[in-house]
Protein backbone atom coordinates (compact mmCIF):
# COMPACT_ATOMS: atom_id res chain seq x y z
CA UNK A 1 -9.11 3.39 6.27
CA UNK A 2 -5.61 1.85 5.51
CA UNK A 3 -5.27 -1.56 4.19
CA UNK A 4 -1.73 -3.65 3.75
CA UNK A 5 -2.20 -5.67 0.88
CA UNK A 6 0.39 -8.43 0.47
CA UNK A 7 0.05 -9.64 -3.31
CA UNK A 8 3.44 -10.70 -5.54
CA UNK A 9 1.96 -10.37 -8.75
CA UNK A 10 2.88 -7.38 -10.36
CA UNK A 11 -0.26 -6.77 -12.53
CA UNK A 12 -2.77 -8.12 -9.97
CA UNK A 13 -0.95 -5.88 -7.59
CA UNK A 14 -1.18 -2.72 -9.53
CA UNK A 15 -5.02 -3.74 -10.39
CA UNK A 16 -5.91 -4.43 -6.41
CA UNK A 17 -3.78 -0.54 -5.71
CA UNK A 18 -5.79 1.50 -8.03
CA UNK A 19 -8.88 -0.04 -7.49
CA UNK A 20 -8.76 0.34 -3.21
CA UNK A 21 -7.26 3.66 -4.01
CA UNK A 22 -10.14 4.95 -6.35
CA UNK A 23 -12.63 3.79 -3.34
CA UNK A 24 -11.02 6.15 -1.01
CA UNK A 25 -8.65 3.49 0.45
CA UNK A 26 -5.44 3.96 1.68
CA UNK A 27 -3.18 0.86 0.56
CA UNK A 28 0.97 -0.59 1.65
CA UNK A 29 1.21 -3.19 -1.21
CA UNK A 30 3.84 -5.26 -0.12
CA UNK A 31 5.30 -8.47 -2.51
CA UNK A 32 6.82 -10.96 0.47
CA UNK A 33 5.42 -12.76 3.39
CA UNK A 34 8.26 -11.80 5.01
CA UNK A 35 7.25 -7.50 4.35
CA UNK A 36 3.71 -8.73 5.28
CA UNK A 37 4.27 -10.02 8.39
CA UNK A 38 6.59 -7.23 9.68
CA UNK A 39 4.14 -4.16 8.52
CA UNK A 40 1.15 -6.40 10.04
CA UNK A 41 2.62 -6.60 13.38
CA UNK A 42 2.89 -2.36 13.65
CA UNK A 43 -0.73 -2.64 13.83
CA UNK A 44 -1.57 0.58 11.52
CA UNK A 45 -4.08 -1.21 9.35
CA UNK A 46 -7.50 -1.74 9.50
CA UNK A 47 -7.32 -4.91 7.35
CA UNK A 48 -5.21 -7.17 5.65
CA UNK A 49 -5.52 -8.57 2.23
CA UNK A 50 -3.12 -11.37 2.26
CA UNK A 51 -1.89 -13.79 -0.80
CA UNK A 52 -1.50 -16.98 0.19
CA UNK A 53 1.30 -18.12 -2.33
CA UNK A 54 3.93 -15.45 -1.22
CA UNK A 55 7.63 -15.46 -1.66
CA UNK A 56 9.67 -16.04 1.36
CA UNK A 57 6.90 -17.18 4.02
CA UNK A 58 3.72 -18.21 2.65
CA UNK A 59 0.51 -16.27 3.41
CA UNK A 60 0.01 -19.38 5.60
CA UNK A 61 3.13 -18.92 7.87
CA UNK A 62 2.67 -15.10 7.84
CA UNK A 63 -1.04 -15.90 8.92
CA UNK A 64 -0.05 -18.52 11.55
CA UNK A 65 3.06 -16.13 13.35
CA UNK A 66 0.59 -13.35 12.89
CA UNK A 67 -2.44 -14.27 14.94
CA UNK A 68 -1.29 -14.89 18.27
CA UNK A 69 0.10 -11.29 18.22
CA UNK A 70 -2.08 -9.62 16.30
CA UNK A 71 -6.05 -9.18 15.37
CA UNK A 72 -6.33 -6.99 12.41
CA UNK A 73 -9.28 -8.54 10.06
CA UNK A 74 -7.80 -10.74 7.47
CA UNK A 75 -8.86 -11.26 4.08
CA UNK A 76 -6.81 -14.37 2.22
CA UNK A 77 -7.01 -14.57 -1.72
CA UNK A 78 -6.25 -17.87 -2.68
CA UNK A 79 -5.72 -19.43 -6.06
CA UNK A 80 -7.24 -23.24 -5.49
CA UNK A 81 -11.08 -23.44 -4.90
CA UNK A 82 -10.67 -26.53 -2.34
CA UNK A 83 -12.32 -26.91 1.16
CA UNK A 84 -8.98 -27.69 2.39
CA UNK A 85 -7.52 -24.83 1.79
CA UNK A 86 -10.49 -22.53 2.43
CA UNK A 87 -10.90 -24.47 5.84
CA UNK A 88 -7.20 -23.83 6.50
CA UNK A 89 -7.43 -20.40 6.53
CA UNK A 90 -10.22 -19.92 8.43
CA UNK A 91 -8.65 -22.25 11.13
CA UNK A 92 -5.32 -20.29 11.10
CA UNK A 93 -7.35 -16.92 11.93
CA UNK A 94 -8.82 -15.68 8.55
CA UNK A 95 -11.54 -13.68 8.49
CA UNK A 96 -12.35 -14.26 5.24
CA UNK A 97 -11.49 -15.91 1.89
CA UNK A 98 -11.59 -15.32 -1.87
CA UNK A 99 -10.78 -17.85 -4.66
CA UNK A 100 -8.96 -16.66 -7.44
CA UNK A 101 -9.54 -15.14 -10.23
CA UNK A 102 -12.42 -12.76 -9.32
CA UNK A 103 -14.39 -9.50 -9.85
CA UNK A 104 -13.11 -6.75 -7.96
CA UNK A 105 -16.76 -5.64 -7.32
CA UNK A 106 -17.03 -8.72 -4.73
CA UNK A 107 -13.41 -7.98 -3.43
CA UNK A 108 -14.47 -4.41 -2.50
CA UNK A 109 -17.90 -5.66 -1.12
CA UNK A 110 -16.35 -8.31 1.22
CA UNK A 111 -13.69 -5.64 2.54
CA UNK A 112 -15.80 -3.08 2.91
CA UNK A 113 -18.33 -5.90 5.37
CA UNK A 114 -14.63 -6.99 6.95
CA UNK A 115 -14.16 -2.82 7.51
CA UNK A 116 -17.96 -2.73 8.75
CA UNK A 117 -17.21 -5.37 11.15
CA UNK A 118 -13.38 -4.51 12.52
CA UNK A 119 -14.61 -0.87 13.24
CA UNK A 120 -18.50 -1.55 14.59
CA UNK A 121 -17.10 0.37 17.81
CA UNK A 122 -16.46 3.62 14.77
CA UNK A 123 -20.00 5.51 14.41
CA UNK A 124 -20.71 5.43 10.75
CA UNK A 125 -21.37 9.39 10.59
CA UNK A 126 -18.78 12.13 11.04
CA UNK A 127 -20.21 15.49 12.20
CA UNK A 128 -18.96 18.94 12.60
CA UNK A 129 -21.70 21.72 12.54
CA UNK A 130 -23.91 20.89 9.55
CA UNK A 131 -21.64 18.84 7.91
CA UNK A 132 -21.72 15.09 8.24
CA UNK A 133 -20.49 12.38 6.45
CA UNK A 134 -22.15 9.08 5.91
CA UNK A 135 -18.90 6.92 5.99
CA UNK A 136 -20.07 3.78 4.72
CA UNK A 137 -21.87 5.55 1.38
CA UNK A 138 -19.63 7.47 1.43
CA UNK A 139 -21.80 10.54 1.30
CA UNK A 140 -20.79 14.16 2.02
CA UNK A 141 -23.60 16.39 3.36
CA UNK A 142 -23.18 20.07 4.50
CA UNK A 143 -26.55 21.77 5.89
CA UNK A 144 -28.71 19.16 3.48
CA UNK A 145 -27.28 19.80 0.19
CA UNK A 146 -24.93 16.52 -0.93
CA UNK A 147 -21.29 17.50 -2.03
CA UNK A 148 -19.56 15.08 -4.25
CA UNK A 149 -16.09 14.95 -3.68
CA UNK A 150 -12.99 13.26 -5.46
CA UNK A 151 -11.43 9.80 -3.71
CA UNK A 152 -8.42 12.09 -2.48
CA UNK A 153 -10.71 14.79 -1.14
CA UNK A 154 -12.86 12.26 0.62
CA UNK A 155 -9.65 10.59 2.58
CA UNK A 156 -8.07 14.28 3.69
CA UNK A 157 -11.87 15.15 4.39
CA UNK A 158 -12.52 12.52 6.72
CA UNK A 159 -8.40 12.93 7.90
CA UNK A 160 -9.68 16.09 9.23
CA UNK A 161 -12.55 15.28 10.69
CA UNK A 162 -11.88 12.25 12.38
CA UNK A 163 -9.19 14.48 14.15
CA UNK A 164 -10.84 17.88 14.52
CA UNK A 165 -9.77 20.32 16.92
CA UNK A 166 -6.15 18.90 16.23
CA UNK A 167 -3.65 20.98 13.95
CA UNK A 168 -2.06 18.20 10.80
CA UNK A 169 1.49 19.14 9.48
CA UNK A 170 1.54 18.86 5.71
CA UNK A 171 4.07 16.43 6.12
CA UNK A 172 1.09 13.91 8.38
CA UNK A 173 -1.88 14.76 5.59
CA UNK A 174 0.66 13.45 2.88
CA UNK A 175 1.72 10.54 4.35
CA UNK A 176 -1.91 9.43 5.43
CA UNK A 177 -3.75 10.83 2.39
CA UNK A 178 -0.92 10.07 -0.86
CA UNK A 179 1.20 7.84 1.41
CA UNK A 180 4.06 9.96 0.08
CA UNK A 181 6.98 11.71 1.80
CA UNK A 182 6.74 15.23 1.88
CA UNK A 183 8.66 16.97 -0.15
CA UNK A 184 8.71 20.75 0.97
CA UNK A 185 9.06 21.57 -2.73
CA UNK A 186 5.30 20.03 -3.79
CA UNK A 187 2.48 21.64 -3.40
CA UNK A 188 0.04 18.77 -3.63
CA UNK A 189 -1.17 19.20 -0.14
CA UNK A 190 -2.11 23.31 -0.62
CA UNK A 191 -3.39 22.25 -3.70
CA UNK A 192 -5.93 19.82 -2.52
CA UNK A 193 -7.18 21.63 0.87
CA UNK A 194 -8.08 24.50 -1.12
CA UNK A 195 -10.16 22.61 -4.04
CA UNK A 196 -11.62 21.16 -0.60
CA UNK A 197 -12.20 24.44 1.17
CA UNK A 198 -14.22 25.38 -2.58
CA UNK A 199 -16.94 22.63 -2.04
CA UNK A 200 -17.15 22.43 2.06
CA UNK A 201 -16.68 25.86 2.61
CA UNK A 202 -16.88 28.62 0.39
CA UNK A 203 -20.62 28.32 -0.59
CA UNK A 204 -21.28 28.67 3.26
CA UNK A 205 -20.70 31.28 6.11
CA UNK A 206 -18.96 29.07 8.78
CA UNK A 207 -15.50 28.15 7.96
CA UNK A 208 -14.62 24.93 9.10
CA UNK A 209 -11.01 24.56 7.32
CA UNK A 210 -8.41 26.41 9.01
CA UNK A 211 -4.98 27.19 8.11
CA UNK A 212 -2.28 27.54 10.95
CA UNK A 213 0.55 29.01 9.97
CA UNK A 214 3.60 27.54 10.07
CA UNK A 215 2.23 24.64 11.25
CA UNK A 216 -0.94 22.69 9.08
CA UNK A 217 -3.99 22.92 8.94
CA UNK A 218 -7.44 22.24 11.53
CA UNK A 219 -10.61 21.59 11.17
CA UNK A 220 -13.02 22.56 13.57
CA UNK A 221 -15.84 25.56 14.82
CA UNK A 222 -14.65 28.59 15.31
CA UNK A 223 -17.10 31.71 16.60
């Protein structure tokens, strides 16, 4: 799941980064309305978690040019517990709202329901063989016995799965799993698929984790 967060506070925007990140979120933290609105209308997130007092346009403005084109859940943190402004939002197109400052526990909780409820069409388990993955527990399962797995082995776990049968560059699982450019000199992406391959495969007979060389890597059944 990839989130743009639009938040100009420095510290609050560091905070919110880590936090996501830790919960096996991908996040584009972006400090103007003006950066929100243009990465919201590519339509690569699953939600939004928009500021309303923004430099440039104002998480209103970037709200109100944003709807009409674009449905991506919205989540708007403002900093005034009024009915106007909460009332506001939700007329401009907001999905939700939170009042400033709170706990990131109740951040997570409402973006995880927004995430629930912006990919109901999404089946909540990913399956290959006898692994599965509960997605919203986040729970890794291969033939019964649970695996626990790092937040950066969860997101290129599910990366794999969600697109099984299809060969990833490097250069794809880094962009979608660090949200780094690939640099051919880094072997953060080797690194990580075999610390992977140690939990999800090694303690079993089936191989699910492929290497294709040359090319990536694939995840699928193979005889």
């Amino acid at each position: 799941m990839r989130l743009l967060l639009a938040e100009d506070e420095t510290h609050a925007g560091q905070y919110l980064v880590k936090g996501l990140t830790e919960n096996g979120l991908a996040v584009d933290w972006v400090r103007s309305g003006d950066e929100a609105l243009h990465l919201a209308l590519q339509g690569n997130h699953d939600l939004i978690v928009l500021d309303v007092g923004l430099p440039g346009m104002s998480g209103w403005e970037v709200l109100r040019a944003l709807r009409p084109q674009c449905r991506t859940p919205v989540l708007f943190l403002t900093a005034r517990d009024g009915v106007e402004d909460r009332v506001k939002g939700l007329e401009l197109g907001a999905d939700d709202y939170l009042v400033k400052p709170f706990a990131f526990s109740e951040l997570l909780a409402r973006v995880r329901a927004l995430l629930r409820r912006g990919k109901s069409s999404e089946p909540d388990q990913l399956e290959l063989g006898d692994l599965v993955v509960h997605q919203m527990r986040r729970r890794v399962e291969r033939a019964g016995q649970r695996i626990d797995l790092t937040a950066k082995e969860y997101g290129l776990l599910t990366l794999l799965l969600r697109r099984q049968g299809e060969i990833l560059s490097r250069t794809l699982i880094a962009e979608q799993v660090w949200d780094m450019n690939f640099d051919s000199d880094t072997n953060v992406v080797e690194v990580a698929v075999r610390r992977l391959r140690a939990k999800i495969d090694d303690p079993f007979a089936d191989k699910l984790i492929h290497t294709v060389r040359g090319f990536g890597y694939v995840m699928e059944l193979r005889p």
